[in-house]
N, C-alpha and C. Protein backbone atom coordinates (compact mmCIF):
# COMPACT_ATOMS: atom_id res chain seq x y z
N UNK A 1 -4.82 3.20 7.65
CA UNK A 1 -4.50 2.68 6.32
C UNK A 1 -4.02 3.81 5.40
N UNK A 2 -3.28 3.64 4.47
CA UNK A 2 -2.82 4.42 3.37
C UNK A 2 -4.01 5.04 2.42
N UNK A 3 -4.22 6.00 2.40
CA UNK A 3 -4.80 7.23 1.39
C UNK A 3 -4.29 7.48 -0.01
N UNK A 4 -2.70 7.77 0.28
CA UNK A 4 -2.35 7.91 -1.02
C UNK A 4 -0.59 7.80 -0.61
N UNK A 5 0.08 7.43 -1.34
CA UNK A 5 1.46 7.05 -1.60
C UNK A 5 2.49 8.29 -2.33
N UNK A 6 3.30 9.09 -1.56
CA UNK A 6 3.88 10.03 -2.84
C UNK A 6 5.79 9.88 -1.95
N UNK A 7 6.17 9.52 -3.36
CA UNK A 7 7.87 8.99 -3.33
C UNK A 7 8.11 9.25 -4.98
N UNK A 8 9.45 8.48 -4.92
CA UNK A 8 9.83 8.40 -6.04
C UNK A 8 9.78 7.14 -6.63
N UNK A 9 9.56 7.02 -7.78
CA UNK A 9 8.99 5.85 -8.52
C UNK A 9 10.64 5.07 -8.59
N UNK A 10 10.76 4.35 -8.57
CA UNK A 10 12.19 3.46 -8.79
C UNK A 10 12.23 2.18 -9.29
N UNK A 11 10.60 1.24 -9.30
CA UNK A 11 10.95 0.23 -10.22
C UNK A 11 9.17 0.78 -10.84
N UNK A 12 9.43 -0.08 -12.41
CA UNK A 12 7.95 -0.25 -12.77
C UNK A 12 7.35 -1.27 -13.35
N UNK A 13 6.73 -1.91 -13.60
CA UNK A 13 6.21 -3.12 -13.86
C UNK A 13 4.98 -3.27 -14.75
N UNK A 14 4.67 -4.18 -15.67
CA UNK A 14 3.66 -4.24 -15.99
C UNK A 14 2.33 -4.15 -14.85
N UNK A 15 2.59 -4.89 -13.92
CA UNK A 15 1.82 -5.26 -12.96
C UNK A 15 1.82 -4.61 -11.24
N UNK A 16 3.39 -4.22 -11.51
CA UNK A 16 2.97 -3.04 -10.13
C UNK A 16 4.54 -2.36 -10.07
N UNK A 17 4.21 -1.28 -9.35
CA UNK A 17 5.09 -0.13 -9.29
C UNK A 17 5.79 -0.19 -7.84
N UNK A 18 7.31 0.65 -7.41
CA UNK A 18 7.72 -0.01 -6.52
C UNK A 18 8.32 2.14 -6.14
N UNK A 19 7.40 3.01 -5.03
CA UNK A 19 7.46 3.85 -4.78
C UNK A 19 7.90 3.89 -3.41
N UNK A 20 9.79 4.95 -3.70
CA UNK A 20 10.27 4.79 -2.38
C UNK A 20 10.10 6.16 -1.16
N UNK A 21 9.78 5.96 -0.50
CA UNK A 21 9.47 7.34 0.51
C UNK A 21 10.24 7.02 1.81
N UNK A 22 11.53 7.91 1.79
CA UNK A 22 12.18 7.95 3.33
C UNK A 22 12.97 6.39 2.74
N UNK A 23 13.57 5.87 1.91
CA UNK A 23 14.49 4.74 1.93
C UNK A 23 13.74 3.40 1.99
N UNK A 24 11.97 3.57 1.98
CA UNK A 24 11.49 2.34 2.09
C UNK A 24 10.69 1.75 0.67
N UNK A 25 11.07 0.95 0.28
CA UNK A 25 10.44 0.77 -1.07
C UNK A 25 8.41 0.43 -1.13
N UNK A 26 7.75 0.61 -1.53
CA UNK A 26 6.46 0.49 -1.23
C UNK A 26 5.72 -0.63 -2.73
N UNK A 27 5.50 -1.86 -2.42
CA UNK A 27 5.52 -2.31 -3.75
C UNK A 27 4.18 -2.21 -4.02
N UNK A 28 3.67 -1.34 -5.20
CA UNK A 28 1.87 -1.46 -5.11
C UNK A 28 1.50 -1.82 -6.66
N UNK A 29 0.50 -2.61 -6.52
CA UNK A 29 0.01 -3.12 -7.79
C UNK A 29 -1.14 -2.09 -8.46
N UNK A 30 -0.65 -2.30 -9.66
CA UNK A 30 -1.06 -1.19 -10.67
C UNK A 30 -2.05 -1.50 -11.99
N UNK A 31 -2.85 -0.75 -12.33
CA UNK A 31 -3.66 -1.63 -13.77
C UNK A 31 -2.64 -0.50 -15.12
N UNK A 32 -2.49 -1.49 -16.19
CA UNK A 32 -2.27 -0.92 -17.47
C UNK A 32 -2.39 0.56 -17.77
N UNK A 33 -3.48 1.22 -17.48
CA UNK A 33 -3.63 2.92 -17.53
C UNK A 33 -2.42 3.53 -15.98
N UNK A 34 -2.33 3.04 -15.72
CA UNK A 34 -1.89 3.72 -14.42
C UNK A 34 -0.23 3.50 -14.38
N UNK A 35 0.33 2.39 -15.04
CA UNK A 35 1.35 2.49 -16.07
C UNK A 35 1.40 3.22 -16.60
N UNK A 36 0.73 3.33 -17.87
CA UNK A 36 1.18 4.37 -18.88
C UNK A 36 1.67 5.64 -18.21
N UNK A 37 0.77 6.02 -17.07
CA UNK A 37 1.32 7.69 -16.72
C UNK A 37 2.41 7.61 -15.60
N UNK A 38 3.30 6.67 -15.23
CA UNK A 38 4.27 6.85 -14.22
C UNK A 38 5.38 6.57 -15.30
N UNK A 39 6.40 7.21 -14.58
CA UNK A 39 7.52 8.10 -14.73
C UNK A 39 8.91 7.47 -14.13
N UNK A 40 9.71 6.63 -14.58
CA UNK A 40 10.57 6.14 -13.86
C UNK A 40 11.78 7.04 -13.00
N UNK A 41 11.54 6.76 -11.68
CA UNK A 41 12.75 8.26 -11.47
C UNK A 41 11.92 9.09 -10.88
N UNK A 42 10.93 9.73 -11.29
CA UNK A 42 9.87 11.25 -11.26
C UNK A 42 9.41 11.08 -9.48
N UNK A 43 9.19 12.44 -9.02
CA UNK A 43 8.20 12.09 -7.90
C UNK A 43 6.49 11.98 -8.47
N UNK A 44 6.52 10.77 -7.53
CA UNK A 44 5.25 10.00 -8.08
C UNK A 44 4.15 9.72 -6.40
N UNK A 45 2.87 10.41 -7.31
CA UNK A 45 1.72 9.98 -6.14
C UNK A 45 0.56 9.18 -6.58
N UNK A 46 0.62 8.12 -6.03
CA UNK A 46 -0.67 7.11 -6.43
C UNK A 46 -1.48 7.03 -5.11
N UNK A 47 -2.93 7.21 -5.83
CA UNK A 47 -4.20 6.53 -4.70
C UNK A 47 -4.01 5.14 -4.79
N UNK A 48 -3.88 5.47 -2.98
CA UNK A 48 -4.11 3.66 -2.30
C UNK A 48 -5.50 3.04 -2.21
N UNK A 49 -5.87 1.94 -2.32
CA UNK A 49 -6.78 0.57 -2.08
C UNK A 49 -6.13 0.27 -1.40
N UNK A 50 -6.42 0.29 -0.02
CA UNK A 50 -5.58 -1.30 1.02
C UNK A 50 -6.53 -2.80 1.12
N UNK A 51 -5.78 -3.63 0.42
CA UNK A 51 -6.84 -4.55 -0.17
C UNK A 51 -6.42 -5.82 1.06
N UNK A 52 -6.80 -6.15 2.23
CA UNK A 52 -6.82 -6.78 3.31
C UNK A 52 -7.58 -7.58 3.27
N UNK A 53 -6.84 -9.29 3.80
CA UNK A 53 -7.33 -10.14 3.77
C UNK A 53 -6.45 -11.22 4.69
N UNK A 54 -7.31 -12.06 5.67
CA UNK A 54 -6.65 -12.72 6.36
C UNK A 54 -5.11 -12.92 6.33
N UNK A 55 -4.82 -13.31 4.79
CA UNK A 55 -3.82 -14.27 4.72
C UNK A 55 -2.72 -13.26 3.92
N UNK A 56 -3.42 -12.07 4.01
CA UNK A 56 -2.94 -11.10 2.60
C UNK A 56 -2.95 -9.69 2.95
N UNK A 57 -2.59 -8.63 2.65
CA UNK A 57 -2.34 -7.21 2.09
C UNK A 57 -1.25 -6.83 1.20
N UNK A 58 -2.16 -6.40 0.30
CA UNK A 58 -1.56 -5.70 -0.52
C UNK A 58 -2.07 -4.55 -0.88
N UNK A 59 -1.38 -3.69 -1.79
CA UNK A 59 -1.51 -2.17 -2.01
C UNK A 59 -1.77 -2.12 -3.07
N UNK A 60 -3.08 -1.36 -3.66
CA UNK A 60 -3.16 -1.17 -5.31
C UNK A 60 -3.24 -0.04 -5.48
N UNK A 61 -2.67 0.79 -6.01
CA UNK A 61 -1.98 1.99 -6.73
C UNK A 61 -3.11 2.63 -7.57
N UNK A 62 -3.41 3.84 -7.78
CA UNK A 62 -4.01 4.08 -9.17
C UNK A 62 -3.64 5.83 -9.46
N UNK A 63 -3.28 6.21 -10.68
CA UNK A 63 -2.48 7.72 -10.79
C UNK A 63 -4.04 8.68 -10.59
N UNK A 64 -4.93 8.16 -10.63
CA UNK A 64 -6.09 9.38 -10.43
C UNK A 64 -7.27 8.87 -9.51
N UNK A 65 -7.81 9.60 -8.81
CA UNK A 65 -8.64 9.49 -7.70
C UNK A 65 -9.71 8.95 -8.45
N UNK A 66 -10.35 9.57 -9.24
CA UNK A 66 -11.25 8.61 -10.02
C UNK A 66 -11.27 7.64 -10.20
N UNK A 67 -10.06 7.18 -11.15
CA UNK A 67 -9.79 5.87 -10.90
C UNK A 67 -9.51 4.53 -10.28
N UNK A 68 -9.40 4.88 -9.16
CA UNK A 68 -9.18 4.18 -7.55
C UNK A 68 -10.84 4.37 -6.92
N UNK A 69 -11.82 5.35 -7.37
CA UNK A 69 -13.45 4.92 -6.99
C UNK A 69 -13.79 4.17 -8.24
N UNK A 70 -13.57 3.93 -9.10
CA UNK A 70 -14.34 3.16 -9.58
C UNK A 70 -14.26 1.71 -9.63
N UNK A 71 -12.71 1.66 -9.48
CA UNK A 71 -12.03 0.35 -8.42
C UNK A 71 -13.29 -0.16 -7.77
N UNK A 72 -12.95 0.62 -6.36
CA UNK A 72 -14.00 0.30 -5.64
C UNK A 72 -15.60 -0.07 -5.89
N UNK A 73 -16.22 0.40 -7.09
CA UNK A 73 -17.66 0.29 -7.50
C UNK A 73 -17.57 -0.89 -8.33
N UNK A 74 -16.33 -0.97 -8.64
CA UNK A 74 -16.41 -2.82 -9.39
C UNK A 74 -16.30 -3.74 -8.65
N UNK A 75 -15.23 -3.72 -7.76
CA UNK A 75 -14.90 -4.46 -7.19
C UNK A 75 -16.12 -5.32 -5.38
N UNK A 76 -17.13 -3.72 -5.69
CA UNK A 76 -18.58 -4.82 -4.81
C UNK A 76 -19.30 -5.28 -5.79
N UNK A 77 -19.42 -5.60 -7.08
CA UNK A 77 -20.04 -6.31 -7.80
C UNK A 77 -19.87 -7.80 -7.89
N UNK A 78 -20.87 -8.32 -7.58
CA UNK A 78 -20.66 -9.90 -7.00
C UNK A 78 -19.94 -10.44 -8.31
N UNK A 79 -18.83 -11.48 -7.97
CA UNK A 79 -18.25 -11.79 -9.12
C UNK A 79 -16.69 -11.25 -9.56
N UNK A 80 -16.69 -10.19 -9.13
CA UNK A 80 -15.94 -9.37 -9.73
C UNK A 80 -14.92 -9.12 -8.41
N UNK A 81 -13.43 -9.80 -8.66
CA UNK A 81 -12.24 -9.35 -7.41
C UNK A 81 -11.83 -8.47 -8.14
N UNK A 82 -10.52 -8.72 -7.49
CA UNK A 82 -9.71 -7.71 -7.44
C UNK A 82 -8.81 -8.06 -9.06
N UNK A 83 -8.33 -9.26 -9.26
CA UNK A 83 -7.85 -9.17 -10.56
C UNK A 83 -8.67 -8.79 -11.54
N UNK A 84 -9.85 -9.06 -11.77
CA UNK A 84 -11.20 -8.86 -12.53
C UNK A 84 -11.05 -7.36 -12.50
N UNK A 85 -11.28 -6.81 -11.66
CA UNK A 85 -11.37 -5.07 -11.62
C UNK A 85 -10.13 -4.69 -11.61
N UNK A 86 -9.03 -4.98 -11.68
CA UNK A 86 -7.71 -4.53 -12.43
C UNK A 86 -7.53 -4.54 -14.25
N UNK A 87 -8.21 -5.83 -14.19
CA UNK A 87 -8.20 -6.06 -16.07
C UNK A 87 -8.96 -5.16 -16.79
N UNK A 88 -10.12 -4.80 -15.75
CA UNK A 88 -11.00 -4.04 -16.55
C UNK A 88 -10.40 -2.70 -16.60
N UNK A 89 -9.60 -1.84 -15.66
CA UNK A 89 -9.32 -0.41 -15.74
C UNK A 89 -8.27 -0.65 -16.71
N UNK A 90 -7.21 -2.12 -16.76
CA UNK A 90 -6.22 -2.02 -17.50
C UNK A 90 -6.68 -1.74 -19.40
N UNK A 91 -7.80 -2.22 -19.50
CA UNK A 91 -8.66 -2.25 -20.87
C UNK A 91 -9.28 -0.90 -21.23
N UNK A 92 -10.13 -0.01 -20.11
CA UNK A 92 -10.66 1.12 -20.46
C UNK A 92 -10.78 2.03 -19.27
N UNK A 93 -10.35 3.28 -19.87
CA UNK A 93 -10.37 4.29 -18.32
C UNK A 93 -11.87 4.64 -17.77
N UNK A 94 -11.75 6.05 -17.09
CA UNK A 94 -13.04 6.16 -16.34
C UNK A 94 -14.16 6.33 -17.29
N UNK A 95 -13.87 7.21 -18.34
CA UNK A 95 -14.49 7.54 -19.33
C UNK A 95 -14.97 6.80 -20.58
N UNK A 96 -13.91 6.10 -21.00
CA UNK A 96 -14.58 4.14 -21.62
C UNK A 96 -15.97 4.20 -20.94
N UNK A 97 -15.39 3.60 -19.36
CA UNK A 97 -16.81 2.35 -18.74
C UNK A 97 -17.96 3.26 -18.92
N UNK A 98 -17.40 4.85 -18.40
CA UNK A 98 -18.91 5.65 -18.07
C UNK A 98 -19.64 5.21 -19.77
N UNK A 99 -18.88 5.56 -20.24
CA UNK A 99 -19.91 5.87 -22.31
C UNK A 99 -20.07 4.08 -22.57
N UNK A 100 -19.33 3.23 -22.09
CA UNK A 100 -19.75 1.13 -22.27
C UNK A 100 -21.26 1.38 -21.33
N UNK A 101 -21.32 1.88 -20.29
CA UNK A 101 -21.91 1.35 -19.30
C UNK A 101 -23.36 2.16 -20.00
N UNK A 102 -23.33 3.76 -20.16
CA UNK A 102 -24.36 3.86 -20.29
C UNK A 102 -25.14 3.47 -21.95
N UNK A 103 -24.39 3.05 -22.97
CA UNK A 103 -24.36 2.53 -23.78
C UNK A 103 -25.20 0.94 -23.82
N UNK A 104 -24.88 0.22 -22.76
CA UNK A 104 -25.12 -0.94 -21.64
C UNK A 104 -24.37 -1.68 -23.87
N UNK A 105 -22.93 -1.60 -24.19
CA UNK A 105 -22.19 -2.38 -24.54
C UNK A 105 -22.04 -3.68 -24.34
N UNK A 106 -22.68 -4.64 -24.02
CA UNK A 106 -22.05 -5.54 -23.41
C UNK A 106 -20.82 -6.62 -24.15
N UNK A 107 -21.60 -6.10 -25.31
CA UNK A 107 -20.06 -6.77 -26.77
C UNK A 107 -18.56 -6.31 -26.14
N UNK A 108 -18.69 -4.66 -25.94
CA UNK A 108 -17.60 -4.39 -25.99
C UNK A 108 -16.65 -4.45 -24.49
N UNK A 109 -17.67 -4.75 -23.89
CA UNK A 109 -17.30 -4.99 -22.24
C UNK A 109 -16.64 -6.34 -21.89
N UNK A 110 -17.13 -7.08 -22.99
CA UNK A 110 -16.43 -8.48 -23.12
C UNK A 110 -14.84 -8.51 -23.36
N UNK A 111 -14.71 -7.49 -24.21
CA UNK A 111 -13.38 -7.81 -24.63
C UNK A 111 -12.07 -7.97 -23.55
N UNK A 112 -12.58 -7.77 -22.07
CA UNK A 112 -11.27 -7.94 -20.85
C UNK A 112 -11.58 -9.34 -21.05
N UNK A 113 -10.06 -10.01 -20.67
CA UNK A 113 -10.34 -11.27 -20.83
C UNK A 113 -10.97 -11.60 -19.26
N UNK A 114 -11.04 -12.68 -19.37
CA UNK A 114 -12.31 -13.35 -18.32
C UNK A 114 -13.42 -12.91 -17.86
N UNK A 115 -14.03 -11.80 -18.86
CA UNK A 115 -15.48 -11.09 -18.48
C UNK A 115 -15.96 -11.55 -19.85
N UNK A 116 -17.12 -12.58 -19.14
CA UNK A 116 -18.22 -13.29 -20.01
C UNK A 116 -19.55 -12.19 -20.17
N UNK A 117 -19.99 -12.65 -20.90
CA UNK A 117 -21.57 -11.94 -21.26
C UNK A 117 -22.45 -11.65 -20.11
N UNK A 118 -22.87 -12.94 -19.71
CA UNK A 118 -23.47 -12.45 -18.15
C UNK A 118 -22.75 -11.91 -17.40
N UNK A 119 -21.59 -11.92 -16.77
CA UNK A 119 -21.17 -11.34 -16.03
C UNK A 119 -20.94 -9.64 -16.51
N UNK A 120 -20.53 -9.19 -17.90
CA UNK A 120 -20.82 -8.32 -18.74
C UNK A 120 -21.90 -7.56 -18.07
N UNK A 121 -23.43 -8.41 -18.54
CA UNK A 121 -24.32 -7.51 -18.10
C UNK A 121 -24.65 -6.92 -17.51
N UNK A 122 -24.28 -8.30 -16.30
CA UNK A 122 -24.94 -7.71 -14.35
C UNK A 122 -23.78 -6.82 -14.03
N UNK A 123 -22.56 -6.23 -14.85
CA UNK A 123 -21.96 -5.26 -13.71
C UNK A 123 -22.60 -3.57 -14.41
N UNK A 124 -22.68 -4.22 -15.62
CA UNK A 124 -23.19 -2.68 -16.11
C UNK A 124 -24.68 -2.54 -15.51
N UNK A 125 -25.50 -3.77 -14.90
CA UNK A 125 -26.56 -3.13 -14.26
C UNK A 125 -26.69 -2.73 -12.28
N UNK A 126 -25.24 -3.17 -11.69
CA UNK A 126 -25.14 -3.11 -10.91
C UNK A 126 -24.07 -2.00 -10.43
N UNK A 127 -23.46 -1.14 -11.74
CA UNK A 127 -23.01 0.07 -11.69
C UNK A 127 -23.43 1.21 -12.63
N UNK A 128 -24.83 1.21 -12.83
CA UNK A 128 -24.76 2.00 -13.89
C UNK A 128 -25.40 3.38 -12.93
N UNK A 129 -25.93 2.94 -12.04
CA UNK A 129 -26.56 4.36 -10.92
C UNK A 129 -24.96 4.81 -10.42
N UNK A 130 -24.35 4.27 -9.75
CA UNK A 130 -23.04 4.57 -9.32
C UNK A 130 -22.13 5.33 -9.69
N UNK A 131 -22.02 5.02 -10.94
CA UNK A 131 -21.35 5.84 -11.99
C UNK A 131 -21.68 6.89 -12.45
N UNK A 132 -23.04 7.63 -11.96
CA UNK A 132 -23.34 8.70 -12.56
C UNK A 132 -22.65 9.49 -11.39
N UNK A 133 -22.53 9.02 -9.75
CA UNK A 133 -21.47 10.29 -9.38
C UNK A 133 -20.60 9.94 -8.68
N UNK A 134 -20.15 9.06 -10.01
CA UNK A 134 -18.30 9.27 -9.88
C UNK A 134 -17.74 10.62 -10.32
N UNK A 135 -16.80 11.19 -9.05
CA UNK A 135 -16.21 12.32 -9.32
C UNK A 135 -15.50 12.24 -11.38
N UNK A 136 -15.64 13.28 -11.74
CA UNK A 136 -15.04 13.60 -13.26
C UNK A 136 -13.98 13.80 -13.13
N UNK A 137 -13.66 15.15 -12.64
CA UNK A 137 -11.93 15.85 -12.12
C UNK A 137 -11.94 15.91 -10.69
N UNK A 138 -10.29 15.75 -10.49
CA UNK A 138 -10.19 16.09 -9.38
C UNK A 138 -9.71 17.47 -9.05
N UNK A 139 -10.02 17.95 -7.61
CA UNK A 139 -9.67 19.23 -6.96
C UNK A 139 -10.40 20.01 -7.89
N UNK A 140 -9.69 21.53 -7.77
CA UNK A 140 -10.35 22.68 -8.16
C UNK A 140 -9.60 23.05 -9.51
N UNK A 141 -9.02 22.29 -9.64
CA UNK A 141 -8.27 22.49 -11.34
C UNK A 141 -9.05 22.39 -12.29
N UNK A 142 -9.95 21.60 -11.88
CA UNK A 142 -10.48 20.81 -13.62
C UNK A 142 -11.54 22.16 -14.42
N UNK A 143 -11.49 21.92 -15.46
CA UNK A 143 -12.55 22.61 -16.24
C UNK A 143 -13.74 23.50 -15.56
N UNK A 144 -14.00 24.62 -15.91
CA UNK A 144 -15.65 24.87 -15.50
C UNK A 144 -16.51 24.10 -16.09
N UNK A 145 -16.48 23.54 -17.26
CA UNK A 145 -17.43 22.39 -18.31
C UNK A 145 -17.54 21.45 -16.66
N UNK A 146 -16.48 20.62 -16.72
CA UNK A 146 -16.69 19.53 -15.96
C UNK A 146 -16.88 19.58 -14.52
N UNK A 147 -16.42 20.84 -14.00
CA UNK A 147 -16.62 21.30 -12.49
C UNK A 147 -18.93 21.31 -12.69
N UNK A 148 -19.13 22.06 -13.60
CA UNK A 148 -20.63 22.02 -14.02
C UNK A 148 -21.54 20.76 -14.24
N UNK A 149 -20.45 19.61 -14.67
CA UNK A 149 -21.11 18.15 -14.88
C UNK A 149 -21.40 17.45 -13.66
N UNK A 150 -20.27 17.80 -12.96
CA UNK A 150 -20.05 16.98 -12.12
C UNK A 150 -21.41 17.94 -11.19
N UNK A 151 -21.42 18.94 -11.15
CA UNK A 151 -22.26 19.40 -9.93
C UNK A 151 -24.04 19.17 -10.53
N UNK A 152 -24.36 19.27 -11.66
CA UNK A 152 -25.40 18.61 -12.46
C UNK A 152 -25.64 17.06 -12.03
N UNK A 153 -24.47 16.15 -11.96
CA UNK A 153 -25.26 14.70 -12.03
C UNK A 153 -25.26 14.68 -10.22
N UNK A 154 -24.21 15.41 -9.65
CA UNK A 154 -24.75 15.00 -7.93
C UNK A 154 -26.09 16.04 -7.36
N UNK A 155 -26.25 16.85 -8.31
CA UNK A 155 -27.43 17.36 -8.18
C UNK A 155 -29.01 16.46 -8.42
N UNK A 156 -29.21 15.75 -9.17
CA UNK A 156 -30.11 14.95 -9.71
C UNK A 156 -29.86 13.66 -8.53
N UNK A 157 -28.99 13.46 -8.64
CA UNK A 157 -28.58 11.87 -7.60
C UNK A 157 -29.30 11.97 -6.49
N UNK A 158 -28.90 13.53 -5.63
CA UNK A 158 -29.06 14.14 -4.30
C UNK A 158 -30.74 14.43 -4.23
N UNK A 159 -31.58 15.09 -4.96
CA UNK A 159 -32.58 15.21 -5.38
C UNK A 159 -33.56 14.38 -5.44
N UNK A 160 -32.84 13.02 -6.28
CA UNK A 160 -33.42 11.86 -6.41
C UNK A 160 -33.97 11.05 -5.54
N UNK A 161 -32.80 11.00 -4.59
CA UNK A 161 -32.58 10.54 -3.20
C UNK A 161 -33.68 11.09 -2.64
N UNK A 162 -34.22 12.64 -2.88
CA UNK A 162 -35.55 12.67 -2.18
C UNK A 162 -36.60 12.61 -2.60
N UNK A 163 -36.65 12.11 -3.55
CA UNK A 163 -38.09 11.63 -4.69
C UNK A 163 -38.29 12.16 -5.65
N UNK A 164 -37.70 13.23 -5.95
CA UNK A 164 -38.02 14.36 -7.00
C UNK A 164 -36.92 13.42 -7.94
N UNK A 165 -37.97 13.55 -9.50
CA UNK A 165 -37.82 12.83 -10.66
C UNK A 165 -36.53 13.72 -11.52
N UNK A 166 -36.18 13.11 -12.51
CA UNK A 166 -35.61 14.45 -13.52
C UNK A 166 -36.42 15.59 -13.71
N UNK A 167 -37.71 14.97 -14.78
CA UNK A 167 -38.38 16.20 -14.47
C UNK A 167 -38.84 17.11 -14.43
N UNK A 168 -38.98 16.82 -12.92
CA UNK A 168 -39.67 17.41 -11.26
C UNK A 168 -38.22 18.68 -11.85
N UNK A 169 -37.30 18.19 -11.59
CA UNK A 169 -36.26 19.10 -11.56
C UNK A 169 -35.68 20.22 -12.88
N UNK A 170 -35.76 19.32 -13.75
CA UNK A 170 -35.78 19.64 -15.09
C UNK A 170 -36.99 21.25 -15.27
N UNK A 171 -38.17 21.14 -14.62
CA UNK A 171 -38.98 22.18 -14.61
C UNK A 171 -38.55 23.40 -14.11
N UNK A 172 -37.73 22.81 -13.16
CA UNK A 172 -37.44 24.04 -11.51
C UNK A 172 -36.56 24.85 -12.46
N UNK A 173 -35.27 23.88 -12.75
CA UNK A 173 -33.50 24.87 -13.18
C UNK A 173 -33.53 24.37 -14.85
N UNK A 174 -32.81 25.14 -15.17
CA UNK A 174 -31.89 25.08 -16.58
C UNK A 174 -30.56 24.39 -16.63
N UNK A 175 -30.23 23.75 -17.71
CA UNK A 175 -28.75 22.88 -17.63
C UNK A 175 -27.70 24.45 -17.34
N UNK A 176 -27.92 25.41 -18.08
CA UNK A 176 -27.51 26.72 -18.14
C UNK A 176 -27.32 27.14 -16.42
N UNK A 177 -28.38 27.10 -15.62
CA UNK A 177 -28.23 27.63 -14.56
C UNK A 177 -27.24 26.83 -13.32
N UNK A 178 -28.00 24.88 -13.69
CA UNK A 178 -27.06 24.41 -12.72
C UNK A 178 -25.19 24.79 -13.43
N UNK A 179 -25.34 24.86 -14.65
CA UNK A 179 -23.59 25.15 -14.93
C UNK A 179 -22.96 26.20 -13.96
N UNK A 180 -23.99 27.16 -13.61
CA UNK A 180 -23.31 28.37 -13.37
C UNK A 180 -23.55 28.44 -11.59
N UNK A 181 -23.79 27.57 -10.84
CA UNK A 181 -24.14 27.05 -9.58
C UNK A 181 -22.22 27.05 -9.31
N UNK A 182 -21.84 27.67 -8.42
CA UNK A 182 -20.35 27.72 -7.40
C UNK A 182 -20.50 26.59 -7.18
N UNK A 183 -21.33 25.65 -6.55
CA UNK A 183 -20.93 24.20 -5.61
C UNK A 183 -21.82 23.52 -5.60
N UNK A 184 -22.16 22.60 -5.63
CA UNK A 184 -22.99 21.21 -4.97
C UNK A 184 -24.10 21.76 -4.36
N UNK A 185 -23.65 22.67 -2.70
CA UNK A 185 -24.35 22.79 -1.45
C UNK A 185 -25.27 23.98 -1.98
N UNK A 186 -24.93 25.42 -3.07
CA UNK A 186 -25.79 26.64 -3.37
C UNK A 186 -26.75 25.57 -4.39
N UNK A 187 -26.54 24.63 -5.21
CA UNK A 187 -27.08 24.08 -6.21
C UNK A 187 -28.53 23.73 -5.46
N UNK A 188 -27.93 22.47 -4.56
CA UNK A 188 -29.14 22.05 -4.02
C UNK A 188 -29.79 23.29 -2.91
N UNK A 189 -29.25 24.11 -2.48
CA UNK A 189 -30.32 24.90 -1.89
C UNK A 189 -31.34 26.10 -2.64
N UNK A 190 -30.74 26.02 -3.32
CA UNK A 190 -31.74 27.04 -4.64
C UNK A 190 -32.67 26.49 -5.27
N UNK A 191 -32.01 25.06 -5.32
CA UNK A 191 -33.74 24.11 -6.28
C UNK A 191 -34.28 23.70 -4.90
N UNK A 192 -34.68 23.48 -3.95
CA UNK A 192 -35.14 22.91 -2.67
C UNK A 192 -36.20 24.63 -2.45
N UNK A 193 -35.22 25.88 -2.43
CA UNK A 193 -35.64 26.97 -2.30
C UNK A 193 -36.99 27.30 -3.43
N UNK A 194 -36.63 27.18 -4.69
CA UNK A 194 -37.47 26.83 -5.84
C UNK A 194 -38.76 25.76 -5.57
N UNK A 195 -38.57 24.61 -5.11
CA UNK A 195 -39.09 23.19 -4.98
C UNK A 195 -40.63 24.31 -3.97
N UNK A 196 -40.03 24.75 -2.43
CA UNK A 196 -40.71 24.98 -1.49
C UNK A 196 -41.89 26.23 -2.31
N UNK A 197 -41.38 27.47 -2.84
CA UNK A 197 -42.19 28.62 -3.38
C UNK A 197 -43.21 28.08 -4.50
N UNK A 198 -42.91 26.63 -4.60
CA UNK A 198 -44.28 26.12 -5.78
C UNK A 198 -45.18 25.30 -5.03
N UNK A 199 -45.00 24.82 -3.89
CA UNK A 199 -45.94 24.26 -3.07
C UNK A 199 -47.13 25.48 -2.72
């Protein structure tokens, strides 16, 4: 299956983008944010969804990797397809849902059309763990701030996963120290290393 799509953009659409690679046109459906940043003409790379179904495939597009997982974290929320989780990225990016969700908004979560109150609720309670490690940036470009966030909340997640509370953890490291942690893998072996010398 397709990973990711990179051609030249040649048609665009409210509703989906039409990227040609090698003379073949690729028609993939797109939400509102993911519009705004394509480029008619430009070489253009969108993350694929291959969204397969008996009677069906189609391709949904999204300009940032982030945005194509959180796709995915809506779209297993009972209730919630694929048009449903298009309306919603078309309404607010990654950073909206994260600050709606942990907010638990549900006023303002309403405002996609066809997302009612209940349904409102149960996705912000059926993504609100999820969302804490959704990637922030992608690759090695992004910020040290956010390269540090991001290795902070999969630190706690990973941790969590083994019983140890905030905190449990909160005692061990400093927000200061996990910032200054190279990766994920030194993060968690230094608090585990920490964890063991207090037993």
């Amino acid at each position: 299956m397709f990973e990711y799509l990179k051609g030249e953009l040649t048609l665009k659409k409210l509703e989906y983008a039409v990227v040609d690679i090698n003379g073949i046109g690729y028609k993939v459906n797109i939400s509102l944010k993911t519009y705004e940043k394509l480029v008619l003409g430009e070489k253009t790379k969108l993350y694929i969804y291959n969204y397969i179904r008996e009677d069906m495939f189609k391709l949904i597009g999204f300009a940032e990797e982030k945005e194509r997982n959180l796709f995915e974290i809506l779209i297993n929320v009972n209730g919630i397809g694929v048009s449903l989780a298009l309306a919603i990225l078309s309404t607010f990016d990654v950073e909206d849902m994260r600050d709606i969700v942990s907010r638990e908004d549900v006023k303002l979560l309403t405002k996609v059309p066809k997302l009612g109150i209940k349904k409102a609720q149960k996705l912000i309670v059926d993504v609100k763990d999820k969302l804490k490690g959704l990637q922030l940036e992608e690759g090695a470009s992004g910020s040290t701030a956010s390269k540090g966030i991001q290795i902070e909340e999969e630190l706690y997640m990973a941790l969590e996963s083994l019983g140890y509370s905030k905190k449990d953890i909160e005692k061990l490291v400093t927000r200061e120290e996990i910032m200054a942690y190279e990766g994920i893998e030194a993060a968690i072996k230094d608090v585990l290393k920490k964890i063991q010398s207090k037993l």
